[in-house]
Every structure is written in structure tokens, then in C-alpha cells.
Protein backbone atom coordinates (compact mmCIF):
# COMPACT_ATOMS: atom_id res chain seq x y z
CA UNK A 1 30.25 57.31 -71.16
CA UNK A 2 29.23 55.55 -67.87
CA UNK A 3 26.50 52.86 -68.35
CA UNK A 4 24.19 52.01 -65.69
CA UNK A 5 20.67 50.10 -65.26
CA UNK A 6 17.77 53.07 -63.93
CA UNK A 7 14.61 51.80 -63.26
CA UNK A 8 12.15 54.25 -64.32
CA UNK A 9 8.80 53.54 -61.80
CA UNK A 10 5.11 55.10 -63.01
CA UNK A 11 3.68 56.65 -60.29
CA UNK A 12 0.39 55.39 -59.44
CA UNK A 13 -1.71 57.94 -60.56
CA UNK A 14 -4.80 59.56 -58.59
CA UNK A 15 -7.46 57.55 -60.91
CA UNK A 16 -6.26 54.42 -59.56
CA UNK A 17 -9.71 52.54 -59.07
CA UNK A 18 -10.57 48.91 -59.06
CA UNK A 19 -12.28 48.68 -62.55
CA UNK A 20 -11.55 44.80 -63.61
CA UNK A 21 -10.68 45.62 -67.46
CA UNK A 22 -7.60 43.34 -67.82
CA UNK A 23 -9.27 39.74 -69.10
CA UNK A 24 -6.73 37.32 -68.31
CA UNK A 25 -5.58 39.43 -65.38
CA UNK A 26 -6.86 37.11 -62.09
CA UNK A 27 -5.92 39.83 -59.98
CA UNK A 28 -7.65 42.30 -61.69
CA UNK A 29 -10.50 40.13 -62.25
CA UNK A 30 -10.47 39.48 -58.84
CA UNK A 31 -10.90 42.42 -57.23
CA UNK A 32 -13.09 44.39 -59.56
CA UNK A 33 -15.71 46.58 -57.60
CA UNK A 34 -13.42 46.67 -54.80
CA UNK A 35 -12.65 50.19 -53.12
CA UNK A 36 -9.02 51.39 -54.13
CA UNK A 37 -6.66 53.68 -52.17
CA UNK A 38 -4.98 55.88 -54.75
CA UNK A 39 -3.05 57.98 -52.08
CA UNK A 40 -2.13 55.07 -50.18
CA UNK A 41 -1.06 52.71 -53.95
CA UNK A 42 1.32 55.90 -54.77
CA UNK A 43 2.72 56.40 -51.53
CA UNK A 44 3.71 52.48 -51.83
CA UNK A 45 5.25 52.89 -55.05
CA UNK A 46 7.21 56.09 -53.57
CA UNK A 47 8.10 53.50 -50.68
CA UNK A 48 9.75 50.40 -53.45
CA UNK A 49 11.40 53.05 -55.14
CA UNK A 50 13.08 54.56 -51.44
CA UNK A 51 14.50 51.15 -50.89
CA UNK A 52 15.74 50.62 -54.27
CA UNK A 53 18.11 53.94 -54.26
CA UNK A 54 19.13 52.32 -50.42
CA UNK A 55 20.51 49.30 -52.34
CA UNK A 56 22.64 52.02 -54.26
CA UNK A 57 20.12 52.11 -57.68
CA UNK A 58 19.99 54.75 -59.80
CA UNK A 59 16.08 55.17 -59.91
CA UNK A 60 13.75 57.44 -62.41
CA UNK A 61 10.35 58.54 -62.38
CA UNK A 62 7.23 58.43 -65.01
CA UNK A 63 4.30 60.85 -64.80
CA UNK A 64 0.55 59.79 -64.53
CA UNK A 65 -1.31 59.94 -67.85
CA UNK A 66 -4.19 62.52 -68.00
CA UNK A 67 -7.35 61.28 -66.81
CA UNK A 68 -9.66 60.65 -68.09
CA UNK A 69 -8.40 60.55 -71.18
CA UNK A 70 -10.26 63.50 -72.51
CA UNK A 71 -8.33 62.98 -75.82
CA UNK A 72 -9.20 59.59 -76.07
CA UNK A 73 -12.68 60.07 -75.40
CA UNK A 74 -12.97 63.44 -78.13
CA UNK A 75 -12.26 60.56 -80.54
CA UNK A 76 -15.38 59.08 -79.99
CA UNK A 77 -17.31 62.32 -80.18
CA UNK A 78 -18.20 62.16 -76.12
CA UNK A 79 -16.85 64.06 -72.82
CA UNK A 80 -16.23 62.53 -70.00
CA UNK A 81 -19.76 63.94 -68.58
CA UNK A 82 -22.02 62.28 -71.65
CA UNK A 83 -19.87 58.61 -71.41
CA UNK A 84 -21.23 55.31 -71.04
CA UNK A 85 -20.00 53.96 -67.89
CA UNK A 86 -18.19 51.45 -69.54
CA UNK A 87 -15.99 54.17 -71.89
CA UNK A 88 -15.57 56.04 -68.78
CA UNK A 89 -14.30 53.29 -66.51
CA UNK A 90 -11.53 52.69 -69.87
CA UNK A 91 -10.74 56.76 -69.93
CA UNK A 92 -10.03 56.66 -65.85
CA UNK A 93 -7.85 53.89 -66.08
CA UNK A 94 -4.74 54.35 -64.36
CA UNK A 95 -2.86 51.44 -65.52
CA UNK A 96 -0.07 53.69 -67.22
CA UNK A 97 1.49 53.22 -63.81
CA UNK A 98 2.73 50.08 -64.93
CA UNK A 99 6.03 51.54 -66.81
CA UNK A 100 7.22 47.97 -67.66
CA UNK A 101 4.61 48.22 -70.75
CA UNK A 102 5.74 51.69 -71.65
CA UNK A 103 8.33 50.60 -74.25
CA UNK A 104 10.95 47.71 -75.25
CA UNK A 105 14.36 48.95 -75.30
CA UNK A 106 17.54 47.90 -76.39
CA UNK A 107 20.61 49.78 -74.93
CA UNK A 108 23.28 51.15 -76.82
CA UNK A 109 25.66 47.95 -76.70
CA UNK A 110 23.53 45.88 -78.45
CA UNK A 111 22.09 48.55 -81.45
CA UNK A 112 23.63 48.99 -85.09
CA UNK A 113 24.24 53.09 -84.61
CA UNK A 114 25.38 52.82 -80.65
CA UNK A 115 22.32 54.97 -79.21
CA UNK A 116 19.14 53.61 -76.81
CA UNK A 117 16.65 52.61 -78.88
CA UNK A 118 12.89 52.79 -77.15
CA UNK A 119 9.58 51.73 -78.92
CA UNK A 120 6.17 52.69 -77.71
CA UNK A 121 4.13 49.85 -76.81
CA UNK A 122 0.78 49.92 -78.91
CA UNK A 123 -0.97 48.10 -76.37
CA UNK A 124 -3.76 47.22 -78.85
CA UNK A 125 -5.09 44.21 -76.60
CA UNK A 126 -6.89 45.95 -74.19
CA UNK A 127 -9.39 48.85 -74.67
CA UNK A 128 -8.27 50.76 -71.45
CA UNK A 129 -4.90 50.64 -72.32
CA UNK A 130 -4.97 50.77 -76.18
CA UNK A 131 -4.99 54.67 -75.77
CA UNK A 132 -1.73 55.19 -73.86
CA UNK A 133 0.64 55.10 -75.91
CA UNK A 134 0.46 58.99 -77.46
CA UNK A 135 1.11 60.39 -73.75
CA UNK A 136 3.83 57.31 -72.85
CA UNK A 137 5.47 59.04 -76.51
CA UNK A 138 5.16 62.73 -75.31
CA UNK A 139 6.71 61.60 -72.22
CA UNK A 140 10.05 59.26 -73.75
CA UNK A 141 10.58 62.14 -75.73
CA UNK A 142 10.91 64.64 -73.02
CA UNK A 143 12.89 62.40 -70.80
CA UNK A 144 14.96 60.99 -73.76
CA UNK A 145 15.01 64.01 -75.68
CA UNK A 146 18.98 63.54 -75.62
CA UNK A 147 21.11 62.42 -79.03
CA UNK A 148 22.06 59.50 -77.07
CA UNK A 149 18.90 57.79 -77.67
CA UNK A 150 16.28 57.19 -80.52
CA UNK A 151 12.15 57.08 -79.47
CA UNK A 152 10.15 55.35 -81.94
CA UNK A 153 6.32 55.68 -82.39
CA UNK A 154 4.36 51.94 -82.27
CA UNK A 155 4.54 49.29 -84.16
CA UNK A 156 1.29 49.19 -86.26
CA UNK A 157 -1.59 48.25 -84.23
CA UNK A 158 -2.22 44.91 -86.63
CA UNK A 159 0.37 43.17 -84.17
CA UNK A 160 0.43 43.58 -80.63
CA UNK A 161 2.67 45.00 -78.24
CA UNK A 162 3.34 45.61 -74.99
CA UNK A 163 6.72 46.58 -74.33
CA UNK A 164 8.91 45.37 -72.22
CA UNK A 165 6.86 43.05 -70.08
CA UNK A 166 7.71 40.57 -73.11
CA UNK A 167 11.34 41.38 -73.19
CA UNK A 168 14.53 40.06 -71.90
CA UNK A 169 18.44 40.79 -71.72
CA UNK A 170 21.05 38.40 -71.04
CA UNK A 171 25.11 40.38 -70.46
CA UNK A 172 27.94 39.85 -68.81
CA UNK A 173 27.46 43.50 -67.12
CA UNK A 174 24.33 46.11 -68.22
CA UNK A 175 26.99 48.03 -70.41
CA UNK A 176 28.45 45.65 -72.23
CA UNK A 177 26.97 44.15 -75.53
CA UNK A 178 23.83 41.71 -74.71
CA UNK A 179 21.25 38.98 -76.32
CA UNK A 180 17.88 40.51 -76.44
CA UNK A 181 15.47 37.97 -75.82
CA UNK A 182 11.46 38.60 -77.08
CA UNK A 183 8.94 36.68 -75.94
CA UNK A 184 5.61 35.79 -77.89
CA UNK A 185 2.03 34.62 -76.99
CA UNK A 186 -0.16 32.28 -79.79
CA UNK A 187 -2.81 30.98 -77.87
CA UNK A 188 -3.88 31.32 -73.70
CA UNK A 189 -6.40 29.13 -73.77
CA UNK A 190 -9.56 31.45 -72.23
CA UNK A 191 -7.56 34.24 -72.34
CA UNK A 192 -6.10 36.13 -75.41
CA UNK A 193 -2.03 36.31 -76.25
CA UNK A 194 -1.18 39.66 -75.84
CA UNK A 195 2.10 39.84 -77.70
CA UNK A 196 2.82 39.03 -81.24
CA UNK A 197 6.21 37.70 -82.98
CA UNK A 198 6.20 40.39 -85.82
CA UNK A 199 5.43 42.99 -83.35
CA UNK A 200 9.24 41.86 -81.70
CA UNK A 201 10.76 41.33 -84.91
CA UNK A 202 9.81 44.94 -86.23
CA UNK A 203 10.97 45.97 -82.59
CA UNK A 204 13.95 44.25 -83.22
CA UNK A 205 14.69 45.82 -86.97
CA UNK A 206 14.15 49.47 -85.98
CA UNK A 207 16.82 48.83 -83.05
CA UNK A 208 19.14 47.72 -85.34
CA UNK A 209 19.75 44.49 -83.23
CA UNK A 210 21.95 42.00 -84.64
CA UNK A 211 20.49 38.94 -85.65
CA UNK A 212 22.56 36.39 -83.85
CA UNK A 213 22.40 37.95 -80.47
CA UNK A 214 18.28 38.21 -80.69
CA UNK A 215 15.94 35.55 -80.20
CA UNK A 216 12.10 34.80 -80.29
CA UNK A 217 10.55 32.55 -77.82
CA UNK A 218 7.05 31.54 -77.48
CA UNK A 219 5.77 31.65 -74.06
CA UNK A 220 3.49 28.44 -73.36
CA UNK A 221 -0.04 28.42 -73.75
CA UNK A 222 -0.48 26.61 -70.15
CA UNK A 223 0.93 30.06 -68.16
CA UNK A 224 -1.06 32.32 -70.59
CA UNK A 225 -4.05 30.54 -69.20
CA UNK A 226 -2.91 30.38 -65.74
CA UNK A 227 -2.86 33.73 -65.88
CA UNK A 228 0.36 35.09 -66.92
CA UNK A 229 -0.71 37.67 -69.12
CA UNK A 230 2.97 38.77 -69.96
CA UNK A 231 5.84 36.84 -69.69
CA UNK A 232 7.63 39.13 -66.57
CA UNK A 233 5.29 37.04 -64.93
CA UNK A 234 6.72 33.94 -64.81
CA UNK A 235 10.34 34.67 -65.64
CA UNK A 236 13.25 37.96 -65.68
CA UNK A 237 16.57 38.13 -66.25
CA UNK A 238 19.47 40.22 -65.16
CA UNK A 239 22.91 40.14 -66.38
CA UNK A 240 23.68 36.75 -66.52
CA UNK A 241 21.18 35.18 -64.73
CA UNK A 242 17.79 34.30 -65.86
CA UNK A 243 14.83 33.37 -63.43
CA UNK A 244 12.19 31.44 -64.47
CA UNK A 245 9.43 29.21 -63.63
CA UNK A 246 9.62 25.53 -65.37
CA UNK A 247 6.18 25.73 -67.73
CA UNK A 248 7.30 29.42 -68.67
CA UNK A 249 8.32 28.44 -72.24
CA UNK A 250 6.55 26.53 -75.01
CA UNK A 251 9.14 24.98 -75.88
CA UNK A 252 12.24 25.20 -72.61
CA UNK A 253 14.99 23.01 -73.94
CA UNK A 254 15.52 24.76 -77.93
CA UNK A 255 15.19 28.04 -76.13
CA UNK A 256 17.48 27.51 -73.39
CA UNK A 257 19.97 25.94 -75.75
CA UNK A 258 19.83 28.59 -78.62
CA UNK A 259 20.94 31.28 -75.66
CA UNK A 260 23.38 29.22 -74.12
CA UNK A 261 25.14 29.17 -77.57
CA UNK A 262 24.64 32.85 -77.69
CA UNK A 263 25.36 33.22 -74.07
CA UNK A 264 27.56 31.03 -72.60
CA UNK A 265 27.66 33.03 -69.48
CA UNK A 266 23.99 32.09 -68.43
CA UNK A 267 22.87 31.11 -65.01
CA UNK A 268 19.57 29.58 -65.36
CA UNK A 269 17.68 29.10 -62.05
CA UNK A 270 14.39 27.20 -62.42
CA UNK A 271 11.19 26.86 -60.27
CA UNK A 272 9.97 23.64 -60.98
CA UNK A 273 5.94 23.41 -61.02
CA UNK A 274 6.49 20.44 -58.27
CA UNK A 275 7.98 23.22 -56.00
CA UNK A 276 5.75 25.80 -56.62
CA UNK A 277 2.50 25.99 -59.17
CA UNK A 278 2.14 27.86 -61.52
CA UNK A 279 -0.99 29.48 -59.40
CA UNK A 280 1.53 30.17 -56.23
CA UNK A 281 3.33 31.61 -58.54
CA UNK A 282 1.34 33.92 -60.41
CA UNK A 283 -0.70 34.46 -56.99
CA UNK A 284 2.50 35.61 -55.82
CA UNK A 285 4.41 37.40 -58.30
CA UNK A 286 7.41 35.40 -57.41
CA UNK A 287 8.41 36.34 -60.99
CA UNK A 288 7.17 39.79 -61.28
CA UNK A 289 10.06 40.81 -58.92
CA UNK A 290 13.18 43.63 -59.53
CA UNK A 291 15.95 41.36 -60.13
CA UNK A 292 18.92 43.44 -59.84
CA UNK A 293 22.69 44.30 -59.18
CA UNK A 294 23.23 46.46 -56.51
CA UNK A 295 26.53 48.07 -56.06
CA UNK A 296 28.46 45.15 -54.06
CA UNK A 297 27.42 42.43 -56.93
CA UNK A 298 25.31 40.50 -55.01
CA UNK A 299 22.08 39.70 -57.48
CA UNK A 300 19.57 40.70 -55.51
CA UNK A 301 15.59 39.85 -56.05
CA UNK A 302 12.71 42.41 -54.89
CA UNK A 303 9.16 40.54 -54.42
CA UNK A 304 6.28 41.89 -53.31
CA UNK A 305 4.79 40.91 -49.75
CA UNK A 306 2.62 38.73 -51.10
CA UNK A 307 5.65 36.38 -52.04
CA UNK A 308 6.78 36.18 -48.33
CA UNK A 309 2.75 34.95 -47.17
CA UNK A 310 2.57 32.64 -50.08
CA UNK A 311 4.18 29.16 -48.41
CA UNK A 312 5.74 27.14 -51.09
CA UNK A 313 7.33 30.73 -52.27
CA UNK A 314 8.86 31.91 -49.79
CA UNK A 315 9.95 27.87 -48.51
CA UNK A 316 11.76 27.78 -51.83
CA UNK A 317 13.39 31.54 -51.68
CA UNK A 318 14.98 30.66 -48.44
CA UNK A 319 16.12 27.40 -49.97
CA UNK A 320 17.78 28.92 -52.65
CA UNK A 321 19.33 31.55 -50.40
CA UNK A 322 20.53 28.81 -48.06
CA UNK A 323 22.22 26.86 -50.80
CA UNK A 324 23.72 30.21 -52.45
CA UNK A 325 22.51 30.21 -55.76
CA UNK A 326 22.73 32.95 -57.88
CA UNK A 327 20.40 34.73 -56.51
CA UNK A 328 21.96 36.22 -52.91
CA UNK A 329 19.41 38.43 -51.11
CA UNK A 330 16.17 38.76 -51.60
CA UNK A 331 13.82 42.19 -49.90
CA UNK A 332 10.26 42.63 -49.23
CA UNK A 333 8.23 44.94 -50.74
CA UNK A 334 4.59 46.46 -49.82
CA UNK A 335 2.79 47.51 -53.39
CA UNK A 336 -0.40 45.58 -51.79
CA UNK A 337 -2.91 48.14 -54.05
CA UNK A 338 -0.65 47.76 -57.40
CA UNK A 339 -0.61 43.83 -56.96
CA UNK A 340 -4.96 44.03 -56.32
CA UNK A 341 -5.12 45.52 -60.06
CA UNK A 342 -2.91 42.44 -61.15
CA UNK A 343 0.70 44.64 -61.06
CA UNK A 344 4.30 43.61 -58.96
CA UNK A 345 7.08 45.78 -58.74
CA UNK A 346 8.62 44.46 -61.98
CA UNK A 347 5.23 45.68 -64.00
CA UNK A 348 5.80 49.12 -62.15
CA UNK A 349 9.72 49.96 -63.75
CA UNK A 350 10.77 50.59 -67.15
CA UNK A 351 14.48 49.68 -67.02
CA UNK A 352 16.99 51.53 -69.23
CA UNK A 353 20.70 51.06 -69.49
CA UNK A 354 21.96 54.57 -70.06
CA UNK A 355 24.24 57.49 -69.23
CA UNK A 356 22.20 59.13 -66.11
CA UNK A 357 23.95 62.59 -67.58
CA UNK A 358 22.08 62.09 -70.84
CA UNK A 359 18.38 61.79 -69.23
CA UNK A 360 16.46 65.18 -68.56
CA UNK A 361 17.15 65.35 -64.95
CA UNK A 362 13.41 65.94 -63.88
CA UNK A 363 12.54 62.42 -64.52
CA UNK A 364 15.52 61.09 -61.84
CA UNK A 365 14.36 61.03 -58.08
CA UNK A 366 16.65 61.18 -54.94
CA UNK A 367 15.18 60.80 -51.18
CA UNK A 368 14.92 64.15 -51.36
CA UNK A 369 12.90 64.67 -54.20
CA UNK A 370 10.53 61.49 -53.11
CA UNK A 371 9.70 63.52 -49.93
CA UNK A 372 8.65 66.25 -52.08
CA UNK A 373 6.50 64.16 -54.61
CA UNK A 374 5.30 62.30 -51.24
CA UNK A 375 3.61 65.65 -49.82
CA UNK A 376 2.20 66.66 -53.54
CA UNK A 377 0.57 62.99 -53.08
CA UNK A 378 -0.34 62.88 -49.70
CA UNK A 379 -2.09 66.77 -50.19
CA UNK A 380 -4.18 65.74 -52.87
CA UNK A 381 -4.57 62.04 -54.28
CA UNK A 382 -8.20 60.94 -53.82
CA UNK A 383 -8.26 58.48 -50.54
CA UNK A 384 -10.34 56.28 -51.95
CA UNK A 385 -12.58 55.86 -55.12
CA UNK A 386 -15.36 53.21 -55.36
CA UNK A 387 -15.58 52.65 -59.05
CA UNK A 388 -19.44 53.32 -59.00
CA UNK A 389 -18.22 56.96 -58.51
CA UNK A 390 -16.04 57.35 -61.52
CA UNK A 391 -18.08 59.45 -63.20
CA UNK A 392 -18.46 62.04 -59.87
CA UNK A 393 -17.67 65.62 -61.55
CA UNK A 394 -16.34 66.41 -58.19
CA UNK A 395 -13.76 63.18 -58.26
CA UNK A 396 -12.75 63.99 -62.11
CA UNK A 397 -11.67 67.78 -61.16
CA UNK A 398 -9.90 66.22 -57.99
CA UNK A 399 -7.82 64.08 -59.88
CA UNK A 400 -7.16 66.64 -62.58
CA UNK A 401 -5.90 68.70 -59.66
CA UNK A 402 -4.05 66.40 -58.36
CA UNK A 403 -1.91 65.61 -61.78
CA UNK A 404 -1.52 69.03 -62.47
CA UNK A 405 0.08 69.97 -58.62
CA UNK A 406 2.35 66.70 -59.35
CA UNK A 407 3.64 67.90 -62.83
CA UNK A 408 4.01 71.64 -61.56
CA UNK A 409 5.94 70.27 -58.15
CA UNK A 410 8.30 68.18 -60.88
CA UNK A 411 8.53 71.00 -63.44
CA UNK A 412 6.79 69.14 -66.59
CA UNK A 413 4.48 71.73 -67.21
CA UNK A 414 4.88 70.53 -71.41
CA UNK A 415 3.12 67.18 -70.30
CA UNK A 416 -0.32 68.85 -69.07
């Protein structure tokens, strides 16, 4: 059995719309009212995942969640037609897009009965969101329907959790045995925590994870309240190395000293707050990057465009490249409409270390396939939704259409 890292990317889905539901989110926050570009955000995400397969990745695809989320809103005895606006703008949501709070997962290596272990984030935080998880299920199941791996429901909704976006991995190589690293939120100052420690140490149970190769870290309260809402935010890791900014961690020096006797391998490479803030760096998503390992070895990091306009970023990328530190190339992504609604290319991948033969094949993308899921996208995503139309029957049976023509070009009729 081959083992490789595949970044599974959400595809922005045709609801996309500038609603401002994430509290704590700046960007989100930020742009609320603002006009979106579903066709154009999808397209983008299309585009990341294109130059990530020219790197020589293995990449995978997630379908958009049904909105609105008829289901959802059944529950509460209403239809999308008789909705306040308010349940309405949480049914259209289309933050499932952000695959990196699909699920935590622990690769075979590291679990008690050698399969992939994946756990359904409850998302219980946030209203909008809090419904996702039974379509993000339907869908792990189909893609990991395989007796390689093991898809478990969520952890009770008394604890929070949102998936990976709170979860590390430190190896020598992606399919070898690692240390599984989950990060926790207490307090965020204005803003709430969004993950909690026995939410990671259930996680960590029904994995099978072995005790000395896990840890729990608390994030710090100072980059909650900055605005790093999840801790992919202001730090990753890949392999060996892990990336992170200086006030990441409530408490830096235990936690980098508990890994390094777990991991002697690390390579830690800080961004001190004198070099760059905490605001550059959340403005930026200098964290929220793809760190990854390309065929040829050389750990490469994938930031959004943002990164590159932001000064003191991109001055201290190009210092770090100059001085060859562990990180040895760095590309440029545009996911401009993603990062409005408070989401980098990190927050838009899943990553699962796996046996590509062992995942249904209609969830892996070549250019090929892109082209075709770029034409089903550019033929009928909306072009733009202002969210004072959300509730436009017209707009709701577009974007219906538009899911349904996406699913039928990818064969995943079973997910209607």
C-alpha cells in the first residue's frame, strides 16, 4: 500500500454570498453586505487546485452542500419561501466549501487497527454551519466507503468541533507513523473559542491514537481575539516542519518541548510578532497557506495573493527563502472571493494520507476533469448574488440547478 498526502478542496458552491455569520471572523465581518461572485470564487478554487496537481499533488474534490438547506430548515417547521431572513441567510450558507472543517483525521500510521480514521466536525459554534455535518457524513462515506478507512459520526454537540482546522501532524514522511497534535480554544476575548479539549480527546480515543504520540495544546487567547478563529490560522505543519506565528500558543515553550521529545525531527520556523503582527498576519493568511511536499522534496508553502500585497509578509517570506530555511519555495495563489468570507487555501482542503486506489475515484480530479467541472461552473453558477436577494425564488431554483448539473457532470447522483 502506497501512502500519499491528497488534498481534498470544497468547491465553492453556487450560494456563495457575503452574509457576515462567522463572529470572530474579521473577514467575514468585514465584508458582510458586499456583492459576491460565486462563478468567479469556484472558478478560483478550480484555479489553486490546477497548480497544486502542477507541483505533482495528488488532489481530490468535495461537493457543495444542498442549498438551502431544505433539511435543515424542515426542522424548524419552515421552507425556504416562509423563512425569516435571518434563518434563510444560515440555510444559503455556502461555507461547506471550506473542507478543512469537514473532519479531523488521523492516517493509518498513527491508529490502533491500521485504517484512516475521519470524524465529522459538529460545528456546533456557529448557527450557519452547525447543520453541515449530516451532508459532510453522506459525503466521507461515499468517498471513503473503502475498508481502508473508518467515518465516524460527531462528537456530541456539548463540546465543539471543527475538524481539522484545529489539528496538526508532525512525521518524518506522510506514511510513516506521526504525533497528532490538537489544538484547543478557552477564552478569545470578544470572540468565542470554537474548539474544545474533550471534543479532541474523544477524537483522539475513537482513532485509536496512542497516547504518547498525541498532544493537546491550547491556542492563546490573544490570537483568538485577533481574530484567529481556528488555529490553521496562525500556524500548519507538514512533515517535519511546523510553521507558526510567535503568540500562536498559550503556552509556546511546554508545547514546543513536549513535541520535540516526541519528535525529535521537528523544524520549527517562527514569525515573531516584531516581524509581522498578529493583524498582518491574520489580514494575510500567511498561516492559512498549503504547506506541502511536492515530488522533488522541496517544502513548499501556497499563500494566497493577499500575502504577497501585505509588506511585512511577503519582506519576511523572501527573507526566509533567501536564507534557505525550511521552507524552499513559496507560490501565489488568487482565492480573492474565499479570503472576503474569512477563508485561505488551507481552510479550502481536507488533507488525507491514504492509498489514492482505495478512494472512490469520482472524488479525485485531473486537468482534465477540472476543465469539465470548469464548464458545469462557468454554464450555470449565479454571477453574482447581493445577499438582500437570498430569498429570490428565481436565485434558489438557479442554484439548485446549478448543484444538481455539477453532481450529474461528476456522477454523485446518491448525494442529491
Amino acid at each position: 500500500m502506497s501512502l500519499v498526502e491528497i488534498n481534498f478542496d470544497g468547491i465553492v458552491g453556487p450560494s456563495h454570498n457575503y452574509g457576515g455569520l462567522s463572529l470572530g471572523n474579521l473577514a467575514s465581518a468585514r465584508n458582510f453586505g458586499a456583492v459576491s461572485k460565486p462563478r468567479a470564487a469556484a472558478l478560483q478554487g478550480l484555479e489553486k487546485m490546477r497548480s497544486n496537481l502542477r507541483l505533482g499533488l495528488p488532489q481530490g474534490i468535495f461537493m457543495p452542500q444542498p442549498r438551502p438547506a431544505r433539511a435543515w430548515l424542515a426542522e424548524l417547521g419552515t421552507t425556504p419561501e416562509e423563512a425569516s431572513p435571518a434563518l434563510l441567510a444560515n440555510a444559503m450558507s455556502a461555507s461547506a466549501m471550506w473542507a478543512a472543517n469537514a473532519a479531523t483525521v488521523s492516517p493509518a500510521p498513527d491508529t490502533a487497527d491500521g485504517r484512516t480514521h475521519l470524524t465529522v466536525a459538529n460545528l456546533r459554534t456557529m448557527v450557519h454551519r452547525s447543520h453541515e455535518w449530516h451532508a459532510t457524513l453522506a459525503q466521507l462515506r461515499v468517498a471513503f466507503a473503502a475498508d481502508a478507512y473508518r467515518v465516524h459520526g460527531p462528537v456530541p454537540p456539548t463540546f465543539g468541533d471543527e475538524g481539522a482546522a484545529n489539528h496538526m501532524r508532525l512525521c518524518a514522511r506522510h506514511g510513516e507513523p506521526g504525533v497528532e497534535v490538537f489544538v484547543f480554544g478557552i477564552a478569545g476575548g470578544p470572540f468565542p473559542a470554537r474548539q474544545h479539549v474533550e471534543a479532541g480527546r474523544a477524537i483522539a480515543r475513537l482513532h485509536g491514537l496512542d497516547p504518547e504520540r498525541t498532544l493537546f495544546v491550547q491556542q492563546s487567547e490573544e490570537a483568538i481575539a485577533a481574530g484567529a478563529f481556528h488555529n490553521d490560522v496562525v500556524a500548519v505543519a507538514n512533515e517535519r516542519v511546523l510553521f507558526a506565528h510567535e503568540l500562536a500558543f498559550a503556552d509556546k515553550e511546554a508545547f514546543l518541548a513536549s513535541l520535540e521529545t516526541r519528535f525529535p525531527e521537528l523544524d520549527y520556523v517562527e514569525v515573531s510578532a516584531a516581524e509581522v503582527s498578529l493583524e498582518d498576519a491574520i489580514r494575510s493568511y500567511l498561516f492559512n497557506a498549503q504547506l506541502v511536499t511536492p515530488p522533488d522534496g522541496r517544502t513548499t508553502l501556497v499563500v494566497p495573493e493577499e500575502a504577497r500585497e501585505t509588506p511585512a509578509v511577503w519582506d519576511w517570506l523572501q527573507r526566509h527563502l533567501a536564507g534557505n530555511g525550511a521552507i524552499r519555495d513559496v507560490r501565489v495563489v488568487d482565492v480573492r472571493q474565499s479570503m472576503a468570507n474569512g477563508g485561505g487555501p488551507a481552510c479550502l482542503r481536507l488533507r488525507v494520507v491514504c492509498d489514492p486506489a482505495t478512494v472512490d475515484p469520482r472524488f479525485l480530479v485531473d486537468e482534465a476533469k477540472l476543465d469539465r467541472l470548469g464548464e458545469v461552473i462557468a454554464r450555470t453558477w449565479p454571477e453574482e448574488i447581493a445577499v438582500e436577494d437570498l430569498g429570490s425564488a428565481s436565485l434558489i431554483r438557479d442554484i439548485e440547478a446549478a448543484r444538481a448539473a455539477l453532481l450529474e457532470a461528476c456522477g454523485l447522483g446518491e448525494l442529491a
